[in-house]
Protein backbone atom coordinates (compact mmCIF):
# COMPACT_ATOMS: atom_id res chain seq x y z
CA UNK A 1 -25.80 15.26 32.04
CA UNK A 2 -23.27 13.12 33.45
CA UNK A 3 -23.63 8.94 32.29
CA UNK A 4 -22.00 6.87 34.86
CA UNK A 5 -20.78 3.27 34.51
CA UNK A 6 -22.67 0.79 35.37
CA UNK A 7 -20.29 -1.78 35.40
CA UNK A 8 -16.24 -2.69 35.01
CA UNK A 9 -15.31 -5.79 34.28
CA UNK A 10 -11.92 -7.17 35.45
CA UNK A 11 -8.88 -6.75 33.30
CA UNK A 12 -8.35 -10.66 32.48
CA UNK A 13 -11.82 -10.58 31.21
CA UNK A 14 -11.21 -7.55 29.00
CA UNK A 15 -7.86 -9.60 28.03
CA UNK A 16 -9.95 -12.54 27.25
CA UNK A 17 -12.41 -10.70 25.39
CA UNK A 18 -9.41 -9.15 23.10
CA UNK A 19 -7.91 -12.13 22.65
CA UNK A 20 -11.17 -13.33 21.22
CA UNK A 21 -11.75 -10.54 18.60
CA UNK A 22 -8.01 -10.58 17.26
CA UNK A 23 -7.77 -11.79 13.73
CA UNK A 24 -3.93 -12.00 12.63
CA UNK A 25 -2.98 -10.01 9.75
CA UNK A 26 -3.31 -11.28 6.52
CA UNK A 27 -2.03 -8.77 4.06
CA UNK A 28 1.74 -9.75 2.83
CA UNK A 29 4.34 -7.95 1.02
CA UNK A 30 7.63 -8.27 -0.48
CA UNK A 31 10.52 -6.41 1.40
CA UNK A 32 14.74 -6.60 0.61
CA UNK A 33 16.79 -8.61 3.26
CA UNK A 34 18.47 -5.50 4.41
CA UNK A 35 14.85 -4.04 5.99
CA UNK A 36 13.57 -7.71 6.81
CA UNK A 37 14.73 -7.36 10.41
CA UNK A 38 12.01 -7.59 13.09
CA UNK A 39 9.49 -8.94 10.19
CA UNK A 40 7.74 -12.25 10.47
CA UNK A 41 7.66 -14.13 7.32
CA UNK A 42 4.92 -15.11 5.29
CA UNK A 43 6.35 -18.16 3.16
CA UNK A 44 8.68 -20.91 3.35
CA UNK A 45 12.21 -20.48 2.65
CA UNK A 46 13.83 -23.23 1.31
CA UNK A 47 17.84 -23.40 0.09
CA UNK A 48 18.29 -22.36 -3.64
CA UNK A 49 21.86 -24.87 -3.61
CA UNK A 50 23.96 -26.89 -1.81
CA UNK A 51 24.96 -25.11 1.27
CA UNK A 52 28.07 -25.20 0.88
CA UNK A 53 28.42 -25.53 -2.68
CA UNK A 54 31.93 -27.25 -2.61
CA UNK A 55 34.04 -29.09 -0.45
CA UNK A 56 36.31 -26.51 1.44
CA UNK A 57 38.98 -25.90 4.08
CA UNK A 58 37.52 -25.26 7.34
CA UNK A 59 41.68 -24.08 8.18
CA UNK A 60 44.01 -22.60 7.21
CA UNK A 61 47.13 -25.20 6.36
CA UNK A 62 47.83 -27.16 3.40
CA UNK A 63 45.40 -29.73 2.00
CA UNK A 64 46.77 -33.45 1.85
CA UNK A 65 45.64 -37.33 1.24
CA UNK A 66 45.51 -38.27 4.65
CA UNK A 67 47.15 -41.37 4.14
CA UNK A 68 50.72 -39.73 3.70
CA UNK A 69 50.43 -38.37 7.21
CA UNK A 70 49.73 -41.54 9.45
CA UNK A 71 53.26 -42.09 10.43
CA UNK A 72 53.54 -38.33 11.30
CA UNK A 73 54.41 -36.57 14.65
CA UNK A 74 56.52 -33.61 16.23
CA UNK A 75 59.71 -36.79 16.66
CA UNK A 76 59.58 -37.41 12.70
CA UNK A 77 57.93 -35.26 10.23
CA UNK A 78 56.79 -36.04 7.27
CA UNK A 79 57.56 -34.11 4.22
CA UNK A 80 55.96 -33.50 1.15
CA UNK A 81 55.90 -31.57 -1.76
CA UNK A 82 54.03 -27.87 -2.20
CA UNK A 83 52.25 -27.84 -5.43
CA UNK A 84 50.79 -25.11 -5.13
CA UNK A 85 48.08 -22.15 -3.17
CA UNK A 86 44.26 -21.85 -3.26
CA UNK A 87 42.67 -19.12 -1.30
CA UNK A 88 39.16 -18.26 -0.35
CA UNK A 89 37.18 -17.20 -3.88
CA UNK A 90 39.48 -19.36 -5.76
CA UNK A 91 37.10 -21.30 -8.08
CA UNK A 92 36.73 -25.02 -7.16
CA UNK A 93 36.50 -25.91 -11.17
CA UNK A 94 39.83 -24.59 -11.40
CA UNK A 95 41.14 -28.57 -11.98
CA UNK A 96 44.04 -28.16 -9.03
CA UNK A 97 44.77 -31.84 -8.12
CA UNK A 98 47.32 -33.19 -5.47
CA UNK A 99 48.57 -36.80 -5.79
CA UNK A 100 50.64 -39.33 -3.19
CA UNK A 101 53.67 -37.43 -1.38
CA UNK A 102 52.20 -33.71 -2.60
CA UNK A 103 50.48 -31.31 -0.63
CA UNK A 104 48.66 -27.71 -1.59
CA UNK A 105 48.82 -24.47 1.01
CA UNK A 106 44.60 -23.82 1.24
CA UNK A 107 43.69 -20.61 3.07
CA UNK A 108 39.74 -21.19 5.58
CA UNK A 109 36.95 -21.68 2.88
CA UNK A 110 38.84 -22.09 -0.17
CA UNK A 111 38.02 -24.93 -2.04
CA UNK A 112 39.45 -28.54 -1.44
CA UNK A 113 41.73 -29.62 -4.84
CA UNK A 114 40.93 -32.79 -6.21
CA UNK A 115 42.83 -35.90 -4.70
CA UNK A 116 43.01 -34.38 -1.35
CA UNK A 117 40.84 -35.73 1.33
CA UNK A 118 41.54 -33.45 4.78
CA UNK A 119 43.49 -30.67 5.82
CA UNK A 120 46.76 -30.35 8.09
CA UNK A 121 46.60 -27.06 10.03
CA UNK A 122 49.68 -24.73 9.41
CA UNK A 123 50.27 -24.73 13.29
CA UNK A 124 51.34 -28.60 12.71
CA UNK A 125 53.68 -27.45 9.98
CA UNK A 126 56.72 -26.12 9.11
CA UNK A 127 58.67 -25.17 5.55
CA UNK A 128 61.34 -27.16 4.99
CA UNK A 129 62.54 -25.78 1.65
CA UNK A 130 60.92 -23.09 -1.01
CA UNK A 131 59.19 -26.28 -2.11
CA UNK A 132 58.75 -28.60 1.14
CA UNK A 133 56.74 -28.53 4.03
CA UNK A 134 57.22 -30.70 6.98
CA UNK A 135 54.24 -32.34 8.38
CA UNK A 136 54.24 -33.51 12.43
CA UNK A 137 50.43 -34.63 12.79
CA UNK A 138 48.62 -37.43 11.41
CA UNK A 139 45.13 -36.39 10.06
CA UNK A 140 42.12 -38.41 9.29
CA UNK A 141 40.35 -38.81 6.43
CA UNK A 142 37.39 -35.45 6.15
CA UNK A 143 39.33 -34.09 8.92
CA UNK A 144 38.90 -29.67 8.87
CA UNK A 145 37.28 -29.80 5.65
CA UNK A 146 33.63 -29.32 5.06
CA UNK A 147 31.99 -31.32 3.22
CA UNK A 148 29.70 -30.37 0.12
CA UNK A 149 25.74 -29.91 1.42
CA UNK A 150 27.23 -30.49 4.73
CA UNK A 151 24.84 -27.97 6.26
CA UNK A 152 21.75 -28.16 3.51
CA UNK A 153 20.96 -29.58 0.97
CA UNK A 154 19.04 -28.19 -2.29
CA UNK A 155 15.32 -27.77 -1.53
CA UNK A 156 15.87 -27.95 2.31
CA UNK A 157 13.35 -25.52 4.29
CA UNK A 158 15.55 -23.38 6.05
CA UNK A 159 12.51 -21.39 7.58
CA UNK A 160 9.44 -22.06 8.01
CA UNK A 161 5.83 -19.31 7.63
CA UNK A 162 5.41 -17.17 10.98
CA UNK A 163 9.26 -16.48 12.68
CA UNK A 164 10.66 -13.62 13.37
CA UNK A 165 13.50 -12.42 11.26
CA UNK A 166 16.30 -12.18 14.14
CA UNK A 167 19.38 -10.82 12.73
CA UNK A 168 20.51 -14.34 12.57
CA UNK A 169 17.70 -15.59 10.33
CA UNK A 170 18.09 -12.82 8.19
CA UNK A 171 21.92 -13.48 7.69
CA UNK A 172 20.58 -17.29 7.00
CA UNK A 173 18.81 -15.83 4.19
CA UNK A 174 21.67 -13.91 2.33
CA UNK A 175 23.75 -17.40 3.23
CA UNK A 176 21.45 -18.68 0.68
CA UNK A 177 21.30 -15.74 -1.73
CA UNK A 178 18.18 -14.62 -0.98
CA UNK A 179 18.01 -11.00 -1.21
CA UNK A 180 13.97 -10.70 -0.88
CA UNK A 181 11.57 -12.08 1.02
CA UNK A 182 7.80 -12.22 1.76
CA UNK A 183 6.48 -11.39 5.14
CA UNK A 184 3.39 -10.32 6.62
CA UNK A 185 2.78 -6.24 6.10
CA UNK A 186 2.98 -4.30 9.27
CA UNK A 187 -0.63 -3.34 11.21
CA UNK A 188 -2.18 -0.26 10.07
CA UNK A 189 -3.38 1.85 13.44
CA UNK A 190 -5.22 4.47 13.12
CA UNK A 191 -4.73 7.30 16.11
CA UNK A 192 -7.31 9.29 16.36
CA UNK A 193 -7.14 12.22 19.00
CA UNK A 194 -10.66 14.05 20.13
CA UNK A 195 -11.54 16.99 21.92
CA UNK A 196 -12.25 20.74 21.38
CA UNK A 197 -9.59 21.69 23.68
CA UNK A 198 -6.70 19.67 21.95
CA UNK A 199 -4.03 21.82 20.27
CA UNK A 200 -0.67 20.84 17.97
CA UNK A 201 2.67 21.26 19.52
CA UNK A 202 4.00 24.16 18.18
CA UNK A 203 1.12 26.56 17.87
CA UNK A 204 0.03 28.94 19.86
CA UNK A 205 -2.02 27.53 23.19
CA UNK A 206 -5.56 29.46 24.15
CA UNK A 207 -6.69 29.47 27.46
CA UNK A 208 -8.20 26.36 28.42
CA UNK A 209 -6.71 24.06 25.61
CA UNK A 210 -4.12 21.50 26.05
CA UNK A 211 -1.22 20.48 23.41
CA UNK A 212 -2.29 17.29 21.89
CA UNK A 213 0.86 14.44 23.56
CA UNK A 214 -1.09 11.21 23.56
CA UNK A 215 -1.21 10.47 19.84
CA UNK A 216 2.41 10.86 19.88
CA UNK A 217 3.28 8.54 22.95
CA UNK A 218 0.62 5.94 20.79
CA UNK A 219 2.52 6.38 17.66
CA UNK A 220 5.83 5.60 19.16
CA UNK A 221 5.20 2.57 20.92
CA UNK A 222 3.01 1.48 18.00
CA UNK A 223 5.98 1.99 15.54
CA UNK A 224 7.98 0.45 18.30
CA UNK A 225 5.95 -2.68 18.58
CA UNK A 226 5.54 -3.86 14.62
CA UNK A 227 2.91 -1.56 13.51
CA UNK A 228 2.45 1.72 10.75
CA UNK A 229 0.40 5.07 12.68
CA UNK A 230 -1.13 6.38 10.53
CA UNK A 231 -1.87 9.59 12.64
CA UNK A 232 -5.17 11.30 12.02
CA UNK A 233 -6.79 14.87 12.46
CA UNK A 234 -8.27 15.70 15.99
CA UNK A 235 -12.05 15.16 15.81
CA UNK A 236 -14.24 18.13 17.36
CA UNK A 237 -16.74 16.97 19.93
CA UNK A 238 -20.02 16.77 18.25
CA UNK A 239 -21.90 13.24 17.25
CA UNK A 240 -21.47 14.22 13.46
CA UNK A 241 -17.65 14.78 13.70
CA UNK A 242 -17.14 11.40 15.53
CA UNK A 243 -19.43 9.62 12.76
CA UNK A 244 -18.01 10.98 9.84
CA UNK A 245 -14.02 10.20 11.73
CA UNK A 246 -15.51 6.39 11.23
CA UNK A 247 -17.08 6.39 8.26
CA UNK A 248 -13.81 7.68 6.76
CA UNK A 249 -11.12 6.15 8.61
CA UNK A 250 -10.08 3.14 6.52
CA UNK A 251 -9.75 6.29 3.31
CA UNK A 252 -7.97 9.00 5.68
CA UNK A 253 -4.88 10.59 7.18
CA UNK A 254 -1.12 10.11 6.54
CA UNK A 255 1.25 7.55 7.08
CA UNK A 256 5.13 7.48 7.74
CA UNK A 257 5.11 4.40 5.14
CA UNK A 258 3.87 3.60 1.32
CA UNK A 259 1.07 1.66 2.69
CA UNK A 260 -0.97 4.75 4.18
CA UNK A 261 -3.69 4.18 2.03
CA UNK A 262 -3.67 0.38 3.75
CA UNK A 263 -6.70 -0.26 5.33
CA UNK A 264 -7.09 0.15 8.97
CA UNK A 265 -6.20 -2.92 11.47
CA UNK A 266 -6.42 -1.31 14.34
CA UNK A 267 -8.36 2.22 15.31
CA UNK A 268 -7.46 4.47 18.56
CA UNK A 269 -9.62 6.77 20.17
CA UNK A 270 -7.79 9.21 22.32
CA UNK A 271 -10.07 10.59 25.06
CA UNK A 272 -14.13 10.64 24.37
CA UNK A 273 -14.71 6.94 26.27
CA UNK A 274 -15.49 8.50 29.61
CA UNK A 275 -18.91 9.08 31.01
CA UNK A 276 -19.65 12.91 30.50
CA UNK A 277 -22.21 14.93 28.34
CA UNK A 278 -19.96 15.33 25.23
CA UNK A 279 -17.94 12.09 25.32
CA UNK A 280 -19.44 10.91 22.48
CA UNK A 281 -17.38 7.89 21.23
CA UNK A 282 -18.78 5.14 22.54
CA UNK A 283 -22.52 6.25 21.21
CA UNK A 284 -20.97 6.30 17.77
CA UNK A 285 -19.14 2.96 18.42
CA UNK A 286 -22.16 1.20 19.14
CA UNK A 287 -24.45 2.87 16.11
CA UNK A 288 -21.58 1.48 13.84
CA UNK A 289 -20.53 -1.91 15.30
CA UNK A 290 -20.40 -3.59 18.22
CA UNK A 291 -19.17 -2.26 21.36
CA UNK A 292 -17.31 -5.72 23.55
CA UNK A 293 -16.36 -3.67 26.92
CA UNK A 294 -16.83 -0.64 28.07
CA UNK A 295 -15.15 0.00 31.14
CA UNK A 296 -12.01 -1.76 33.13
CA UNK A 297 -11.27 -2.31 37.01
CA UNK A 298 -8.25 -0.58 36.85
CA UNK A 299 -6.52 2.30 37.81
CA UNK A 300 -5.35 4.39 35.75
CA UNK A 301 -7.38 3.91 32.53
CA UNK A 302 -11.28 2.82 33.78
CA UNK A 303 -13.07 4.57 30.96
CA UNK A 304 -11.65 1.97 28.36
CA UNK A 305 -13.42 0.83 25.38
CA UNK A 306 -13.13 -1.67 23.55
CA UNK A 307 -15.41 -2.66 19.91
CA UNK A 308 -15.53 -3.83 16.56
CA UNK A 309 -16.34 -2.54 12.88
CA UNK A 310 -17.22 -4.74 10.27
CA UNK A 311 -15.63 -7.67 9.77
CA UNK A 312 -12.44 -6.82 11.19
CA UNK A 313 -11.01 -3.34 12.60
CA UNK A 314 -10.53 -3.05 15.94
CA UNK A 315 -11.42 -0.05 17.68
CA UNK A 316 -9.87 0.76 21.31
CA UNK A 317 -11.23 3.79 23.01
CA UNK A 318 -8.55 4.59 25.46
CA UNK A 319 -8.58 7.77 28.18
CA UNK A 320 -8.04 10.86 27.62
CA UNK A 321 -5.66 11.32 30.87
CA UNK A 322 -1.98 10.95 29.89
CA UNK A 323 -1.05 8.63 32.80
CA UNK A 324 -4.25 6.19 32.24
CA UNK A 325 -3.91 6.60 28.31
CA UNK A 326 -0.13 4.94 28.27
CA UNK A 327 -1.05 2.42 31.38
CA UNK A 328 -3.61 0.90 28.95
CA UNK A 329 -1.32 1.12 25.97
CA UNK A 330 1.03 -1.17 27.79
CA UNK A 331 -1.53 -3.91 29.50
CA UNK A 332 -4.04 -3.55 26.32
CA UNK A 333 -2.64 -1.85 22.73
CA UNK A 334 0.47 -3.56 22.63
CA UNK A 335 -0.46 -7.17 23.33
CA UNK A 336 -3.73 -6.48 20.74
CA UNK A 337 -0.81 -5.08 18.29
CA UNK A 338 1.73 -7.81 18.47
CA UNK A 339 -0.80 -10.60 18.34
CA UNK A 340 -2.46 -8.74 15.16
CA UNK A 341 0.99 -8.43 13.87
CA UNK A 342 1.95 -12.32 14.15
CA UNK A 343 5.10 -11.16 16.54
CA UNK A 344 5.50 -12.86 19.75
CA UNK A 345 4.58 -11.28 23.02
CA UNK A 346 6.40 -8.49 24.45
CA UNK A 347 8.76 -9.41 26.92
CA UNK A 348 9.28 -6.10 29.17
CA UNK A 349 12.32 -5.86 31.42
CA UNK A 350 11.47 -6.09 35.00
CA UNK A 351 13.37 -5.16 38.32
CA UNK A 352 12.79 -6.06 41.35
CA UNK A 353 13.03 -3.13 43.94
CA UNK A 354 11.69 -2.30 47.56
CA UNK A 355 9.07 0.66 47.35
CA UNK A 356 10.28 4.07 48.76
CA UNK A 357 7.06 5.03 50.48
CA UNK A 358 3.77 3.86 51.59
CA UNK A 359 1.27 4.15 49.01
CA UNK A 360 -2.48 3.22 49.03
CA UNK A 361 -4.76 1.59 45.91
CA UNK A 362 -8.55 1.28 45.65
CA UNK A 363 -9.61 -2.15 46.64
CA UNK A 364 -11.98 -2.86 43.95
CA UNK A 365 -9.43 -2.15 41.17
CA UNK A 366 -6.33 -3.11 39.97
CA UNK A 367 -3.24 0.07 39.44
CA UNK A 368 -0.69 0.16 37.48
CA UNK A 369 1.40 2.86 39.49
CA UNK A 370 4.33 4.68 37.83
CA UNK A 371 7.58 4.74 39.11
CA UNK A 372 11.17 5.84 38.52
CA UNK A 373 14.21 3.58 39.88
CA UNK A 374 16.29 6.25 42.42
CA UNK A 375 19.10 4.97 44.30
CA UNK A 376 17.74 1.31 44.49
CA UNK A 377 14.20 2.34 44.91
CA UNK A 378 10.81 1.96 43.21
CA UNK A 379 9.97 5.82 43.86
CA UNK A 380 5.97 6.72 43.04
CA UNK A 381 6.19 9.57 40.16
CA UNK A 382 2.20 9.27 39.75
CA UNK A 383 0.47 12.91 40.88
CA UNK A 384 -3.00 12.09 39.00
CA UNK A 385 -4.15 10.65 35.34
CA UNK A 386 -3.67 13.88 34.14
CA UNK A 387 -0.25 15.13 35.39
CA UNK A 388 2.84 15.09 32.99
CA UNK A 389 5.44 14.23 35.50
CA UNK A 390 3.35 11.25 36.33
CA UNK A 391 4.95 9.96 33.09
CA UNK A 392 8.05 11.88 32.25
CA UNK A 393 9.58 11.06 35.53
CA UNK A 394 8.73 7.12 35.42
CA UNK A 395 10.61 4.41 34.28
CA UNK A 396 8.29 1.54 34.79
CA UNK A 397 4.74 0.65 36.64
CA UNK A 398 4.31 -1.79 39.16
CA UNK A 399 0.81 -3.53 39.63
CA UNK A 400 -1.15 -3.17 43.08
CA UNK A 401 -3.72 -5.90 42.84
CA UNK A 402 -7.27 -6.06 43.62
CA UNK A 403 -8.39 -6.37 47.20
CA UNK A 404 -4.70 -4.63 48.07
CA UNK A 405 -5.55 -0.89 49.95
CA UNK A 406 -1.80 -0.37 51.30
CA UNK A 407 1.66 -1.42 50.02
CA UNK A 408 4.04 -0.46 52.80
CA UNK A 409 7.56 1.08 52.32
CA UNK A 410 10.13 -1.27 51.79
CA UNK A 411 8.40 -4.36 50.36
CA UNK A 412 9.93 -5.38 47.41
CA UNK A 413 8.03 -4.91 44.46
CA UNK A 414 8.38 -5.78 40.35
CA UNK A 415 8.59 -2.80 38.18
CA UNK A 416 7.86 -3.21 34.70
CA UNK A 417 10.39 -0.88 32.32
CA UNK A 418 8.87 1.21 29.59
C-alpha cells in the first residue's frame, strides 16, 4: 500500500540541513602540474629560488652604465662602444663585463653583464659603425632591467592550502619549477540506479522497462563538478537487494580513475525515495543510518532524501523522474559536491528573458521549470517529471517561488543555464 508524506520541508531548510552534514574531503594525493588544473591544493607552496634568479633585461636594446647616457637625446647622441651580445639562455656566470664608454646588445630576459646598471631600448638607438651604436635617451639607473628576487624571494609562499589551481596558478607553479603538487583527491560518488524496470542503453528493451539515463546525466555533471562516479549496478527492488547495495558500497563498482577502490564520499540513489509499496530506499536508509529529510517543497523533485552512514558518507536519494532527478542535481548534488570537494560554489550563467507563455506553479512549492532560450524567449520545454523532452529541449530552469500560482507571458524572468 501506498505511504504518503507527511511532511516537506522547505528547500533552504533542506540546504541548511546539508550544509550541516558536509565534512570537506580529507584524503590528498600527489598529481603532475600538467593535470593540476581545476584541483585545489592541499599544501603550501613556497618558491624553491630567487624568482628571478639573475638580474635581466626586461628589453630588448643594449645594456649600459647609465651614467654615460645623461647628456643623451635625439639633438646629440651619444656613442659608445659594442662589446659584445647576450641573448635569452645565455648564462649569467658567463663573466661578460661592460666598463665607462662601452655598451653590450642584450636581447628581453637575458642576463644583465657585470658593470652595467640599466638598459637603453634599441628603438632609442641606432648603429653608427660595425662597432658603435649611437645612443639618443638618457636612462636611469635599474631602468628595464629586473632586478634579482624582484618578484620572490627564496622561501616566499607563493600559494597558500585550499585555492583553486586556475591556469594561472598552475603556470606560477612551473615558474618555480615545480612539476608536482599535492592537492586534495577528487570526491568519490557512488550512483546507484534502482528499479526492476531499468534497462542498459544498448540492449534490447521489454515491454514495460525503461533504458536506465539518470545515472548517466549524474555522472556527467558529477565529473563536471570535481568529483570521480564511480557508477554502480542497478539494484532490483526487494529490501535485501537495497541492504546488501549499502553494505557493499564503499567495496563495489568501477571507476573511470585509479582511485575506484576509494571509499565512498558521496552515495546516489536513483529512484526508490518516493512513497509507493516497493520504494524501498528510505526503509533501508534509516535501518543503516540516519535519515536528515525526507521530502522537499519543490517541484520537480519532492520525493528527495537526504541521510547519513557512519561517520561520514552522504547518501542523497533523488527521484526517479528524469526532469525532477536533474532539477535536484542542480539546487542539491552539486552544491553538496563542490563544498565536499573544497571548490568554490558554482557560479551558473544566467539570462534574463521575458517568458513566452503563461504558465501556472503550485502555491505551496517552489519549481524549478525548464526552459529553452528561442528567439529571445524563456520557452517552457517541461511536459511532466517523466518526459525526455522536458530535458533535452531545455537550456536552463527558472524558479517560480512559493505562494506564486501564475507567471504571466512576458514578464521577464532569470534562467539559470545548464
Amino acid at each position: 500500500m501506498m505511504k504518503p508524506f507527511r511532511s516537506t520541508i522547505p528547500l533552504e531548510d533542506a540546504l541548511a540541513i546539508v550544509r550541516d552534514a558536509i565534512v570537506p574531503i580529507a584524503r590528498t594525493e600527489r598529481v603532475p602540474i600538467e593535470a593540476a588544473h581545476g584541483r585545489v591544493l592541499a599544501a603550501t607552496i613556497a618558491a624553491t629560488a630567487d624568482v628571478p634568479a639573475f638580474t635581466r633585461s626586461a628589453m630588448d636594446g643594449y645594456a649600459v652604465i647609465a651614467a654615460d647616457t645623461q647628456n643623451a637625446s635625439r639633438d646629440r647622441a651619444v656613442t659608445l662602444k659594442l662589446a659584445g651580445r647576450l641573448y635569452a639562455g645565455d648564462t649569467s656566470d658567463r663573466g661578460d663585463t661592460i666598463t665607462s664608454g662601452v655598451c653590450m646588445e642584450i636581447a628581453t630576459g637575458a642576463p644583465l653583464p657585470g658593470g652595467a646598471d640599466a638598459v637603453v631600448m634599441v628603438e632609442d638607438t641606432s648603429i653608427a659603425a660595425s662597432a658603435e651604436i649611437d645612443v639618443f635617451a638618457a636612462v636611469r639607473q635599474g631602468q628595464h632591467v629586473v632586478r634579482r628576487a624582484a618578484d620572490m624571494r627564496q622561501g616566499d609562499v607563493v600559494l597558500q592550502p585550499g585555492v583553486t589551481l586556475e591556469p594561472s596558478r598552475v603556470g606560477a607553479l612551473a615558474a618555480i619549477g615545480i612539476a608536482e603538487v599535492e592537492v586534495f583527491a577528487k570526491p568519490v560518488v557512488a550512483i546507484l540506479p534502482t528499479g526492476n524496470e531499468l534497462v542498459t542503453p544498448g540492449k534490447p528493451l521489454p515491454p514495460g522497462h525503461v533504458y536506465d539515463m539518470n545515472r548517466y546525466t549524474l555522472g556527467a555533471l558529477v565529473e563536471r563538478h570535481g568529483g570521480v562516479a564511480r557508477q554502480l549496478p542497478a539494484v532490483i527492488d526487494t529490501p535485501e537487494a537495497v541492504r546488501e547495495a549499502l553494505d557493499s558500497v564503499n567495496g563495489s563498482g568501477s571507476g573511470s580513475e585509479s582511485n575506484s577502490s576509494a571509499p565512498v564520499d558521496l552515495l546516489i540513489f536513483c529512484g526508490g525515495s518516493s512513497v509507493g509499496e516497493r520504494d524501498l530506499v528510505i526503509d533501508a536508509l534509516r535501518e543503516k543510518g540516519e535519515v536528515l529529510f525526507h521530502g522537499i517543497a519543490v517541484k520537480p523533485g519532492k520525493p528527495t532524501a537526504f541521510a547519513r552512514i557512519g561517520a561520514t558518507t552522504l547518501v542523497l536519494g533523488m527521484p526517479g523522474n528524469p526532469t525532477s532527478c536533474l532539477s535536484n542535481a542542480y539546487v542539491l548534488m552539486i552544491p553538496l559536491l563542490r563544498a565536499i570537494a573544497r571548490l568554490p560554489a558554482a557560479r551558473p550563467t544566467v539570462v534574463r528573458a521575458p517568458l513566452s507563455q503563461r504558465v501556472t506553479s503550485p502555491r505551496d512549492r517552489l519549481q524549478f521549470l525548464p526552459v529553452r532560450i528561442e528567439d529571445g524567449k524563456a520557452m517552457p520545454t517541461f511536459k511532466g517529471s517523466g518526459e525526455i523532452t522536458s530535458l533535452s529541449q531545455a537550456d536552463g530552469y527558472i524558479t517560480i517561488p512559493l505562494e506564486t500560482d501564475v507567471v504571466e507571458a512576458g514578464t521577464p524572468v532569470d534562467v539559470t543555464l545548464y
